[in-house]
C-alpha atoms as a PDB file:
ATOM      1  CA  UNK A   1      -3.953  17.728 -14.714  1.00  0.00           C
ATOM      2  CA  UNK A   2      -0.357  18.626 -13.493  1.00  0.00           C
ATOM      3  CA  UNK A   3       1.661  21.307 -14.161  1.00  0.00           C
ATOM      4  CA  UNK A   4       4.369  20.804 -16.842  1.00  0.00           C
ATOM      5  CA  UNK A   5       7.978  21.690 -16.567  1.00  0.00           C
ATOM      6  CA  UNK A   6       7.918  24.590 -18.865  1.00  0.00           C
ATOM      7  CA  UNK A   7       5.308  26.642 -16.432  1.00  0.00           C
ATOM      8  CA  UNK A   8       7.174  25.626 -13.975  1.00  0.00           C
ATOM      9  CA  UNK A   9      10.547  26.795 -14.688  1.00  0.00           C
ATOM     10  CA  UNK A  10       9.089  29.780 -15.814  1.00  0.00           C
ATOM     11  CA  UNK A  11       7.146  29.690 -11.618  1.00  0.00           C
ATOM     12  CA  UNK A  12      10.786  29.381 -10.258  1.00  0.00           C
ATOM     13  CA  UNK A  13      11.895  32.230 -11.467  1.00  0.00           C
ATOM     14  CA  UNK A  14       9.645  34.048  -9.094  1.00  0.00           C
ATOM     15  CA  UNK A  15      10.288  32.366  -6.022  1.00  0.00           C
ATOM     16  CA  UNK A  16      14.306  33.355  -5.275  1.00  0.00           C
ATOM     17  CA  UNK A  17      13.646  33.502  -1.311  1.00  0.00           C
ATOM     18  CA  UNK A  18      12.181  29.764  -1.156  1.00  0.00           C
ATOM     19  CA  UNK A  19      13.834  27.605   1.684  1.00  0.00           C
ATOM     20  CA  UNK A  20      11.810  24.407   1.661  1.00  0.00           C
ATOM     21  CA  UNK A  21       9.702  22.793  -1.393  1.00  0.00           C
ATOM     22  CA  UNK A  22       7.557  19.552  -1.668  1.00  0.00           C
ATOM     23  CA  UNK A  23       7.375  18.350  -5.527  1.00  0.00           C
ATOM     24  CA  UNK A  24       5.556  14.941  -4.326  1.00  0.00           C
ATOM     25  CA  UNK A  25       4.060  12.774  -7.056  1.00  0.00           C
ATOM     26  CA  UNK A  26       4.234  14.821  -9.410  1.00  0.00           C
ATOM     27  CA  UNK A  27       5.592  14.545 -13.022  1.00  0.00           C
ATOM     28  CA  UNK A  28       8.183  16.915 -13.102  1.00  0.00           C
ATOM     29  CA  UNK A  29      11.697  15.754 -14.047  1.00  0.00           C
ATOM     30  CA  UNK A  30      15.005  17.159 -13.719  1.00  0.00           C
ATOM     31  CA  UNK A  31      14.194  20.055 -16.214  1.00  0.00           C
ATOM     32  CA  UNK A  32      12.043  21.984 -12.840  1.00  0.00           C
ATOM     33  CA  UNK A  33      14.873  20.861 -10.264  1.00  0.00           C
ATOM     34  CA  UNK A  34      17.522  22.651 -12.560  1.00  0.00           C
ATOM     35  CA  UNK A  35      15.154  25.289 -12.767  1.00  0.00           C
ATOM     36  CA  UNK A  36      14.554  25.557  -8.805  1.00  0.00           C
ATOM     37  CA  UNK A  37      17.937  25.125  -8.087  1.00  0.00           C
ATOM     38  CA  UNK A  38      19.357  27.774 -10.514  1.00  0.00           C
ATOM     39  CA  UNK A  39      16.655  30.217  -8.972  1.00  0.00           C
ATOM     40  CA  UNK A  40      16.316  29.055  -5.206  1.00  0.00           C
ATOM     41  CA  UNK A  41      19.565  29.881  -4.148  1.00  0.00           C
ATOM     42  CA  UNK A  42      18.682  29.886  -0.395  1.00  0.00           C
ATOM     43  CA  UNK A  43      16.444  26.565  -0.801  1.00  0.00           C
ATOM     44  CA  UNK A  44      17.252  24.138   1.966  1.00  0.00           C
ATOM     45  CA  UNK A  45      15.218  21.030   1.705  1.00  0.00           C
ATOM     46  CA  UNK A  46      13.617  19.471  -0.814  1.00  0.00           C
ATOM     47  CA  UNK A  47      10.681  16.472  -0.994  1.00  0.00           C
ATOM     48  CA  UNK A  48      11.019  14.757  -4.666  1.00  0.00           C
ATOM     49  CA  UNK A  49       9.035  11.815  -3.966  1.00  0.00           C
ATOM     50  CA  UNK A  50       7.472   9.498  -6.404  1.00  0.00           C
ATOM     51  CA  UNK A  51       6.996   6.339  -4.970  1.00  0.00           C
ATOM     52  CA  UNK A  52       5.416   4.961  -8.194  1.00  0.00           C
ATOM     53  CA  UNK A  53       8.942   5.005 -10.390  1.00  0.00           C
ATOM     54  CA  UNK A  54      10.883   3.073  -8.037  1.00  0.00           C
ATOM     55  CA  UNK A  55       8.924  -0.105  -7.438  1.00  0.00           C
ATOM     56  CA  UNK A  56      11.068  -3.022  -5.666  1.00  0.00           C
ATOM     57  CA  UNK A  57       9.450  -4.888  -8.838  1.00  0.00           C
ATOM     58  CA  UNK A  58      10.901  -7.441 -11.289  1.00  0.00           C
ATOM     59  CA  UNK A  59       9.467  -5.885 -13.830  1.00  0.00           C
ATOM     60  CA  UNK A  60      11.815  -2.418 -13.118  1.00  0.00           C
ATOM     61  CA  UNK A  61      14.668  -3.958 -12.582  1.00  0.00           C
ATOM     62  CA  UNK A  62      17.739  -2.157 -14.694  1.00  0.00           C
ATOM     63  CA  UNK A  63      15.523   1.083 -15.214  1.00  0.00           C
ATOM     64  CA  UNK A  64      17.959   3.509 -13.602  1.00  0.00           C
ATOM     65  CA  UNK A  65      18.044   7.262 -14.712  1.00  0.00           C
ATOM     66  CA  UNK A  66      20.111   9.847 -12.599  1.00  0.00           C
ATOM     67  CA  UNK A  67      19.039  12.891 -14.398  1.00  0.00           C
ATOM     68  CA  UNK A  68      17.068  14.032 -11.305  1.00  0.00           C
ATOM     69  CA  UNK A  69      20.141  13.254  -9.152  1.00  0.00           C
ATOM     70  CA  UNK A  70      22.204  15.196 -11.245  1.00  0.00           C
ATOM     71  CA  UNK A  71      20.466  17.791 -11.308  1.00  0.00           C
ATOM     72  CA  UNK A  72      20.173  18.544  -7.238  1.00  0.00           C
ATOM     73  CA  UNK A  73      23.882  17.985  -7.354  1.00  0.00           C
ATOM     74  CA  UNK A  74      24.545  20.792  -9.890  1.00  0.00           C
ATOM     75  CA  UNK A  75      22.434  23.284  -8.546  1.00  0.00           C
ATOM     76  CA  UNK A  76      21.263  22.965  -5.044  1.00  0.00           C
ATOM     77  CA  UNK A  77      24.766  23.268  -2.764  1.00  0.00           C
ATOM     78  CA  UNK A  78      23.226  24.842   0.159  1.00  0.00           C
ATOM     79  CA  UNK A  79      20.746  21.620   0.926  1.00  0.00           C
ATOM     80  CA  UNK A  80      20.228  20.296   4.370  1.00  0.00           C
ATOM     81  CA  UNK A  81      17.249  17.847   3.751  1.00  0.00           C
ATOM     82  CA  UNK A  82      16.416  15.514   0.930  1.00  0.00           C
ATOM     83  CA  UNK A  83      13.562  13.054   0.425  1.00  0.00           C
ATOM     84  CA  UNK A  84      13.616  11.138  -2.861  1.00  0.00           C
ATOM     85  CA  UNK A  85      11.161   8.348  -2.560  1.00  0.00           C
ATOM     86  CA  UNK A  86      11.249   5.895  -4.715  1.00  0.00           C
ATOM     87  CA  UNK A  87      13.693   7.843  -7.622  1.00  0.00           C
ATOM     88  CA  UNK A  88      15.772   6.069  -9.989  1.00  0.00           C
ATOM     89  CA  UNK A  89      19.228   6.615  -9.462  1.00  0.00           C
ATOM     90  CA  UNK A  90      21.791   4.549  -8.734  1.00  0.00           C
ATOM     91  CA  UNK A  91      24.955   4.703  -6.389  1.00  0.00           C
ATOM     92  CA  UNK A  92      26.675   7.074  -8.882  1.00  0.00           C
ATOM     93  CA  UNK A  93      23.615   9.539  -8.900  1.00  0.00           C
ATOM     94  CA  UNK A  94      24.112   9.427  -4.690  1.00  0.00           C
ATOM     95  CA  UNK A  95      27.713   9.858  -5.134  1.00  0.00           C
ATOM     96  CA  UNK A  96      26.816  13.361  -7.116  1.00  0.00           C
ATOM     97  CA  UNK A  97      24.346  14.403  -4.627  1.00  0.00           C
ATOM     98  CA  UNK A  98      26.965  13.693  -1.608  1.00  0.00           C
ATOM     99  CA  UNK A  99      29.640  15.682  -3.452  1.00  0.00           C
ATOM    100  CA  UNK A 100      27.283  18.636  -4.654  1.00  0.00           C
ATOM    101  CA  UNK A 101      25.354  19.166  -1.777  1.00  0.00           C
ATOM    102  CA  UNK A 102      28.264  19.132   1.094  1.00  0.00           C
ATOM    103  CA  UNK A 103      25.842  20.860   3.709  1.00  0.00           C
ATOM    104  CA  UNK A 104      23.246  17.528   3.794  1.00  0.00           C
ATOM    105  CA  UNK A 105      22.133  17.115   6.903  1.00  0.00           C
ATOM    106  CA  UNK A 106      19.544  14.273   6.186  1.00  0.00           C
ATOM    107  CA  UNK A 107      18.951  12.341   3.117  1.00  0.00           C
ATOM    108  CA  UNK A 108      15.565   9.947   2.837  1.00  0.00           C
ATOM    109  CA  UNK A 109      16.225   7.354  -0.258  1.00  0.00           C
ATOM    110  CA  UNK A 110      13.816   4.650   0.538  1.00  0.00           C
ATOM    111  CA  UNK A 111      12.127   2.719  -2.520  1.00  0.00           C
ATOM    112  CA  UNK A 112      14.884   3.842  -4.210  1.00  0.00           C
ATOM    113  CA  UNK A 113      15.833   0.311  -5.033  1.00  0.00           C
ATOM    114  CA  UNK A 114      18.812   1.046  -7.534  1.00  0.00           C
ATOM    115  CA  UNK A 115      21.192   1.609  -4.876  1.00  0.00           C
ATOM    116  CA  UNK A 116      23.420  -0.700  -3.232  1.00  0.00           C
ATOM    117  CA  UNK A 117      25.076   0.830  -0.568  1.00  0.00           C
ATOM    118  CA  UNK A 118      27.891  -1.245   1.004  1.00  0.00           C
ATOM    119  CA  UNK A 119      31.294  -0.353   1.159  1.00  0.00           C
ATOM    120  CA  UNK A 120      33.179   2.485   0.108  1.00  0.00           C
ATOM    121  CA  UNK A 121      29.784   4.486  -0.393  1.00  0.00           C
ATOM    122  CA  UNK A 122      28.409   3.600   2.956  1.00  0.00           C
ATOM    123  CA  UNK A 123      31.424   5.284   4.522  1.00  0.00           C
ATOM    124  CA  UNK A 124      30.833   7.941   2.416  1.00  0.00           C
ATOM    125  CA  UNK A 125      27.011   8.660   3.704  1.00  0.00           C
ATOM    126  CA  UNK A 126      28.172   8.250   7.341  1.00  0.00           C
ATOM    127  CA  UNK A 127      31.680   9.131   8.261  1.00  0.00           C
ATOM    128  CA  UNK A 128      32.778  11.836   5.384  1.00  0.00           C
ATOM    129  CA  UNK A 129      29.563  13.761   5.275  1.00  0.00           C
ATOM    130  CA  UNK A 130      27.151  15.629   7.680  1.00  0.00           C
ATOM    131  CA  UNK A 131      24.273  13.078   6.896  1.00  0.00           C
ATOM    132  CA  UNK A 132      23.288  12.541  10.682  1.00  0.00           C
ATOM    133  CA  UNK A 133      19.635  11.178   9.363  1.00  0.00           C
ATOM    134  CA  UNK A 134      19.423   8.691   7.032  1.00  0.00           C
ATOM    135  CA  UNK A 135      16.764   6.108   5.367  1.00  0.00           C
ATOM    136  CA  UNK A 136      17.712   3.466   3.633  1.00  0.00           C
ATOM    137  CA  UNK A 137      15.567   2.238   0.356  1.00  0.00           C
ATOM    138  CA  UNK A 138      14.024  -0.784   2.003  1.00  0.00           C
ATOM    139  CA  UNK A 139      13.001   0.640   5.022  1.00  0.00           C
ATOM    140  CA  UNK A 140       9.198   1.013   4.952  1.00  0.00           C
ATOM    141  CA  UNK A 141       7.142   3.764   4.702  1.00  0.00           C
ATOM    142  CA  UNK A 142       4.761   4.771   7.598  1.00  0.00           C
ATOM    143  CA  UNK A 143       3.495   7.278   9.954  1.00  0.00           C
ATOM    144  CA  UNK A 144       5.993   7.120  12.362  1.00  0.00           C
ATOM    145  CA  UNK A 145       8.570   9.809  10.789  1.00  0.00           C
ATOM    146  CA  UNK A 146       9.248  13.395  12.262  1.00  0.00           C
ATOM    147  CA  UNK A 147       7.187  15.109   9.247  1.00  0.00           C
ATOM    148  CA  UNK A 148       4.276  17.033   9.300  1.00  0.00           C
ATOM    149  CA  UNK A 149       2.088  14.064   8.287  1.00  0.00           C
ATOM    150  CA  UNK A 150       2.134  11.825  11.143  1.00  0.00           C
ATOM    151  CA  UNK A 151      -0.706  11.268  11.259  1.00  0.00           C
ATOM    152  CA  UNK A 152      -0.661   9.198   7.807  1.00  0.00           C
ATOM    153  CA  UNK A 153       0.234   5.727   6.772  1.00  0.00           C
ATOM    154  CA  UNK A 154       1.593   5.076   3.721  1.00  0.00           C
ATOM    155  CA  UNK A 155       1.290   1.406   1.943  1.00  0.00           C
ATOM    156  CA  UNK A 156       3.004   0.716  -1.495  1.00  0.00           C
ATOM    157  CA  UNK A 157       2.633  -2.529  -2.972  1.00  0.00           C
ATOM    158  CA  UNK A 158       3.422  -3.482  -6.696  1.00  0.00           C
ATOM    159  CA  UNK A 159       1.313  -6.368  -8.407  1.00  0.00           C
ATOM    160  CA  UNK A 160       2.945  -8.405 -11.005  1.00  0.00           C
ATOM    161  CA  UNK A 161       1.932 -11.657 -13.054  1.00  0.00           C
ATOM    162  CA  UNK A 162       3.826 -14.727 -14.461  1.00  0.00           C
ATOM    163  CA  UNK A 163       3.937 -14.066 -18.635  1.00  0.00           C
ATOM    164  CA  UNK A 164       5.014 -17.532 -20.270  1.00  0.00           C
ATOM    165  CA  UNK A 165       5.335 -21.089 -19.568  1.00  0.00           C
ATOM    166  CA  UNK A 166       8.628 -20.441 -17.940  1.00  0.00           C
ATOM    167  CA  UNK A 167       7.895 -17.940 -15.436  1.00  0.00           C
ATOM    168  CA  UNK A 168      10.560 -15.773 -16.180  1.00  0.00           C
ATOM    169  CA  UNK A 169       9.162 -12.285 -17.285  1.00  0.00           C
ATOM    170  CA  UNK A 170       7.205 -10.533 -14.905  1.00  0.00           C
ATOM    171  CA  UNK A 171       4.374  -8.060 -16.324  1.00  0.00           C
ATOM    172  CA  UNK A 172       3.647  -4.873 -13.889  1.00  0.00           C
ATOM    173  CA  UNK A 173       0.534  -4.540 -13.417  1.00  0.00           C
ATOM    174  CA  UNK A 174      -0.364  -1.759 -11.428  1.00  0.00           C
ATOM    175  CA  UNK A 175       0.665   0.478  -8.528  1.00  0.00           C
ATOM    176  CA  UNK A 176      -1.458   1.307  -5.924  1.00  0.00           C
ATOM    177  CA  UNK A 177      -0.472   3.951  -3.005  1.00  0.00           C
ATOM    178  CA  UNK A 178      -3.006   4.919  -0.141  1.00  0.00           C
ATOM    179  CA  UNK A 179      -2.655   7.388   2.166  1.00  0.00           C
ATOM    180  CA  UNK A 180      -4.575   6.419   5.548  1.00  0.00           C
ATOM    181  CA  UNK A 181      -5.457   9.015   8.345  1.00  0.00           C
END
């Protein structure tokens, strides 16, 4: 069993000094990264991965939430490094965390399949920022990234099934994530 996010806002209160945190597949929401970013004032990167919400799935298509996003925006200005595997939000939820968190140095989005970034927004993650590192949501996941687990391979795959005579609707069926070493 997890910890919820009313033990841990009450946690963050005690931990005013912390620079780096990993909140990896977890199920805290944006109530704890409100909470960490209101009392982590010197917190520079964060890991809020959780590959399982962001499946590149027919079945998840149009789920989009950018409460998460939102949150980092409001209350973490002084971030350098970001990982948000597999998150909800959309271009508007990257938009907030580009203009909230001006220091960014590298921002890790992949499986976050609710962005589209093209455009106007692309320019904005390369030439108006300080994002020098970024990872786009279809890149894949594997051992080959600077972080401490390189020694790891990650493989995400979604199952899904044909409901009806029309094939159509797609039914998620489950999720599975393994960690090799």
């Amino acid at each position: 069993m997890g910890i919820s996010d009313t033990v841990f806002t009450i946690a963050a209160k005690k931990f005013s000094l912390l620079e780096e945190l990993e909140l990896s597949f977890t199920s805290l929401n944006h109530v704890s990264l409100e909470a960490i970013g209101q009392n982590c004032p010197l917190l520079k990167t964060l890991k809020f991965n959780q590959p399982f919400k962001g499946i590149n799935c027919g079945s998840y298509k149009g789920y989009k939430c950018n409460k998460e996003a939102l949150a980092i925006a409001k209350t973490m200005p002084e971030l350098r490094h970001l990982e948000l595997w597999g998150n909800k939000l959309t271009n508007n939820g990257l938009i907030a965390i580009l203009g909230g968190c001006p220091y960014l140095e590298s921002l890790d989005v992949r499986m976050c399949y609710n962005l589209v970034i093209h455009g106007n927004l692309a320019k904005r993650c390369f030439e108006n920022t300080r994002v020098k590192y970024f990872r786009y949501p279809n890149e894949y996941i594997n051992g080959f990234d600077n972080d401490d687990d390189d020694d790891f391979v990650y493989e995400f795959y979604c199952e899904c099934r044909v409901i009806g005579s029309k094939g159509m609707k797609r039914k998620f069926t489950h999720m599975n994530f393994y960690k090799f070493h």
